[in-house]
Protein backbone atom coordinates (compact mmCIF):
# COMPACT_ATOMS: atom_id res chain seq x y z
CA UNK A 1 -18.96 6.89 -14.77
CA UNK A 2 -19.31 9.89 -16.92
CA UNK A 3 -17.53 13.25 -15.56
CA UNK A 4 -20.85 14.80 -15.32
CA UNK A 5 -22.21 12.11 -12.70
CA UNK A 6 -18.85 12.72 -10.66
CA UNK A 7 -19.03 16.52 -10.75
CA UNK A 8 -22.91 16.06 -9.42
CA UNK A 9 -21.13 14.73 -6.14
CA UNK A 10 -17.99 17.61 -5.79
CA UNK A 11 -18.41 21.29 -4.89
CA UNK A 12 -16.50 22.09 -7.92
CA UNK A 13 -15.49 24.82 -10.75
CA UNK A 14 -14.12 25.03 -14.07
CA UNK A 15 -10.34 25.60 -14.51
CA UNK A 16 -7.95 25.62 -17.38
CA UNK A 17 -7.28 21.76 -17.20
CA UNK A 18 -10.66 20.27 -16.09
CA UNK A 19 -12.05 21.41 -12.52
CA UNK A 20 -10.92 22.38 -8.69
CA UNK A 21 -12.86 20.94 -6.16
CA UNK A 22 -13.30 21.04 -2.22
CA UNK A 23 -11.75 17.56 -1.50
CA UNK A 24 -14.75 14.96 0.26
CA UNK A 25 -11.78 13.02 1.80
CA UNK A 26 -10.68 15.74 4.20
CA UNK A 27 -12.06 19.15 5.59
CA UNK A 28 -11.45 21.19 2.84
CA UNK A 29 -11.81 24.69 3.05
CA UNK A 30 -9.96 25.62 -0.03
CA UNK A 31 -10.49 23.81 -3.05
CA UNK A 32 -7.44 21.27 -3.28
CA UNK A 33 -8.86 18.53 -5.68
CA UNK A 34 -8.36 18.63 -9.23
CA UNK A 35 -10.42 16.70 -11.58
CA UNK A 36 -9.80 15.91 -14.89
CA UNK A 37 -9.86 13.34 -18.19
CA UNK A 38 -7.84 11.94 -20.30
CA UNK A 39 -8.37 11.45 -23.97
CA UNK A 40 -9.36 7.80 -23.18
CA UNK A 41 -12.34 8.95 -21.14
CA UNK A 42 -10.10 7.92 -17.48
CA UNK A 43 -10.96 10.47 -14.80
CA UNK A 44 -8.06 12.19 -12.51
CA UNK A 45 -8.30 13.14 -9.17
CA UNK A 46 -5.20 14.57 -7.32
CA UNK A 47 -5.93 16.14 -3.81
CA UNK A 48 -3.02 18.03 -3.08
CA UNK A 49 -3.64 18.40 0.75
CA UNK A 50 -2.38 14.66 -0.19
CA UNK A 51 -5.68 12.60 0.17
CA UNK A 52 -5.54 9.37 -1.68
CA UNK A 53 -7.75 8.73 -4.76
CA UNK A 54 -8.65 5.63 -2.43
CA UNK A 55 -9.60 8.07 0.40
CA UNK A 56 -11.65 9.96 -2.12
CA UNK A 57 -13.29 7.32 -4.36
CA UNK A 58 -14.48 6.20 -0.47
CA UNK A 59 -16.46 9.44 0.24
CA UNK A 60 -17.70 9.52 -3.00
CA UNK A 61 -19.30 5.79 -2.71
CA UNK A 62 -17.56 4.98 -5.93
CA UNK A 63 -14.99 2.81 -6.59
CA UNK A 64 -11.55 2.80 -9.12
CA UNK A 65 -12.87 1.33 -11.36
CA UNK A 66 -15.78 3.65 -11.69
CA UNK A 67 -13.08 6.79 -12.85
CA UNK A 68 -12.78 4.81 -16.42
CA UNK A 69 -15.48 5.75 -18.87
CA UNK A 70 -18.28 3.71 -19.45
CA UNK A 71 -17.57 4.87 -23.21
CA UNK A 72 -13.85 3.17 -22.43
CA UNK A 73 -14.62 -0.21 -23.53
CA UNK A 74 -11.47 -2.02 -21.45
CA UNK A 75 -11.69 -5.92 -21.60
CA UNK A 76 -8.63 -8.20 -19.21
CA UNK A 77 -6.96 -9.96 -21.88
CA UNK A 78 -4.59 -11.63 -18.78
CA UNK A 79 -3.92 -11.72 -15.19
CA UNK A 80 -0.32 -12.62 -13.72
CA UNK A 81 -1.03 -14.15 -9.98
CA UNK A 82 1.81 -12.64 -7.58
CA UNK A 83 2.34 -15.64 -4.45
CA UNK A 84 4.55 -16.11 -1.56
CA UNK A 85 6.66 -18.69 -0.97
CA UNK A 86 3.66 -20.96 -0.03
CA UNK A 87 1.88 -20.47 -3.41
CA UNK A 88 -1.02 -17.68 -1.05
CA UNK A 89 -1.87 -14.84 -3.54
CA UNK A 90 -1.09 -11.80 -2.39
CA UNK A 91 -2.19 -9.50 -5.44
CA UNK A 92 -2.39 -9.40 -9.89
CA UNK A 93 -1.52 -7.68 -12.46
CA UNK A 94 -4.48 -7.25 -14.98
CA UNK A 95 -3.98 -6.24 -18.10
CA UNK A 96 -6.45 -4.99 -20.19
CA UNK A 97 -7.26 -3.84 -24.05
CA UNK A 98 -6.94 -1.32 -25.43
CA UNK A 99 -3.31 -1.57 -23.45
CA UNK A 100 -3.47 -0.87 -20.00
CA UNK A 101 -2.65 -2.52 -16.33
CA UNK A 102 -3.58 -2.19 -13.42
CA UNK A 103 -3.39 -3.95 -9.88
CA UNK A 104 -5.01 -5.76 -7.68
CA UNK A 105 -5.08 -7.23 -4.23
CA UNK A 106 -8.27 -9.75 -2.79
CA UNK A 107 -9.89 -8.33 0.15
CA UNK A 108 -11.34 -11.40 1.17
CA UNK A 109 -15.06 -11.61 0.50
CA UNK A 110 -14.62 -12.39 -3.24
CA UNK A 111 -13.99 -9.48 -4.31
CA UNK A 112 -10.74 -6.87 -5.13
CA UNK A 113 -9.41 -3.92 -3.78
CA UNK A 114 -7.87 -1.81 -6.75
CA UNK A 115 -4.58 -0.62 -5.19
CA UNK A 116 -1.55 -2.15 -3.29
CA UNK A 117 -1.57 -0.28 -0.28
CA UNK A 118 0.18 -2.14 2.54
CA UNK A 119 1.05 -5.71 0.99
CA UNK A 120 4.07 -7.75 0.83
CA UNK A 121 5.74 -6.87 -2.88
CA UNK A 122 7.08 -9.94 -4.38
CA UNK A 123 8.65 -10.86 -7.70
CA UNK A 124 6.48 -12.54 -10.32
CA UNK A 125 6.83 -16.68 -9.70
CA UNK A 126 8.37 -16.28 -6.91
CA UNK A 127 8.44 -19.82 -5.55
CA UNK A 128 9.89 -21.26 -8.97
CA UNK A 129 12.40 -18.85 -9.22
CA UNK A 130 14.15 -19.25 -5.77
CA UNK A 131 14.84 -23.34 -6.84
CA UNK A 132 17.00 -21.76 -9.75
CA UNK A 133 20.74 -21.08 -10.09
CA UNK A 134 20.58 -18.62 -12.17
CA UNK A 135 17.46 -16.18 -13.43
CA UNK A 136 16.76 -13.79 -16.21
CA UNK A 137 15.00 -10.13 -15.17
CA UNK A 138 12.79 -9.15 -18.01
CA UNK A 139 10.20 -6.30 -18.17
CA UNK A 140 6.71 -7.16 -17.99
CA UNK A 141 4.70 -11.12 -17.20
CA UNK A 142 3.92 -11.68 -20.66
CA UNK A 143 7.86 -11.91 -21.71
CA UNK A 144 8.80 -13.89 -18.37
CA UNK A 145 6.13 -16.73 -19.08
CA UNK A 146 7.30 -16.37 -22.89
CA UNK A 147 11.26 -16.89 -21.30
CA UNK A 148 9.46 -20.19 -18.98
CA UNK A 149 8.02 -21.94 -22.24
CA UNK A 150 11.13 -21.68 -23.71
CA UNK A 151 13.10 -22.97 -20.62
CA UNK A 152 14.70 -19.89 -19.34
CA UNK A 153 13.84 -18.99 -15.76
CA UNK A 154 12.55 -15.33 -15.54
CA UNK A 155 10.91 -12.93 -13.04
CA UNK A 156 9.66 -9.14 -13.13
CA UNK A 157 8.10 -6.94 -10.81
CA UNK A 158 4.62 -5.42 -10.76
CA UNK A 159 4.84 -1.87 -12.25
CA UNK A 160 7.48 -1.84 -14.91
CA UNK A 161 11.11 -1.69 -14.45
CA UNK A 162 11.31 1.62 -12.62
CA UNK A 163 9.81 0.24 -9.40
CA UNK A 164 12.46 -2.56 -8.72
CA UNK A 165 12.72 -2.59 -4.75
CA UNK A 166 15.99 -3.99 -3.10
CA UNK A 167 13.87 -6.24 -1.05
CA UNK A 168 13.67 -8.21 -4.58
CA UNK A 169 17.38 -8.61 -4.65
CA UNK A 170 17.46 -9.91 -1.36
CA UNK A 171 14.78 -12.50 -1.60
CA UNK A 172 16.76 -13.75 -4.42
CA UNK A 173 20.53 -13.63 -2.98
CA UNK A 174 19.19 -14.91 0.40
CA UNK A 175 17.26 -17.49 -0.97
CA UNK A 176 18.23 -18.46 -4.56
């Protein structure tokens, strides 16, 4: 979606960084949502009466995936399948090129919901990893499969190394 298309759907103005807009997502009185792009063509919205882009995208009748450029050529080059113990997806991690991720949960028609709001996190290969002794953390799915083919049991988390949740230590120490 070009930023002129989304603008055609805000009350908005021009600002320094992009544009203020009165937020569809809530009753917004005062202008609270800022819109703007990225060198890479990806549209920003941040309400800061604290609306969720998913909240917004909703009134809008657009989706996520609609904020990246149509001139943004993004292809998945992998997905990494995140399962509970019984092997049921709960969500992926797509990556695509030119480097980027993203995530993604089923919402049970066929089709994806771009977010994570209000699932169960769990580390990547979860039910291999609690059969093993002993387990290497790395940073990112394409290392940890790398670490399997060479024998070497590995997990991550979704979301890089800064969002490790002490629910993941658990799992492991209770279970492992």
């Amino acid at each position: 979606m070009a930023i002129n298309a989304l603008l055609s759907k805000l009350d908005h103005k021009k600002c320094n960084n992009g544009y203020i807009a009165r937020c569809p997502a809530h009753d917004d009185h005062t202008p609270s949502l800022s819109v703007s792009v990225t060198d890479t063509g990806r549209i920003l919205l941040k309400c800061f009466a604290g609306c969720t882009v998913s909240d917004i995208v909703k009134e809008l009748d657009i989706t996520t995936a609609d904020l990246f450029s149509e001139s943004q050529e993004r292809k998945i080059v992998a997905i990494y399948n995140y399962v509970d113990e019984n092997e049921i997806l709960l969500y992926q991690v797509v990556r695509f090129e030119p480097k980027g991720f993203a995530q993604r949960m089923p919402e049970g028609n066929g089709g994806w919901i771009w977010n994570l709001n209000g699932v169960r996190r769990v580390l990547y290969r979860l039910p291999e990893i609690l059969s093993q002794q002993t387990i290497y953390i790395v940073e990112g799915e394409k290392d940890c499969d790398r670490l399997w083919s060479l024998g070497f049991p590995a997990t991550t988390n979704a979301q890089g190394a800064g969002k490790w949740r002490e629910e993941y230590t658990k799992t492991y120490v209770t279970n492992g």
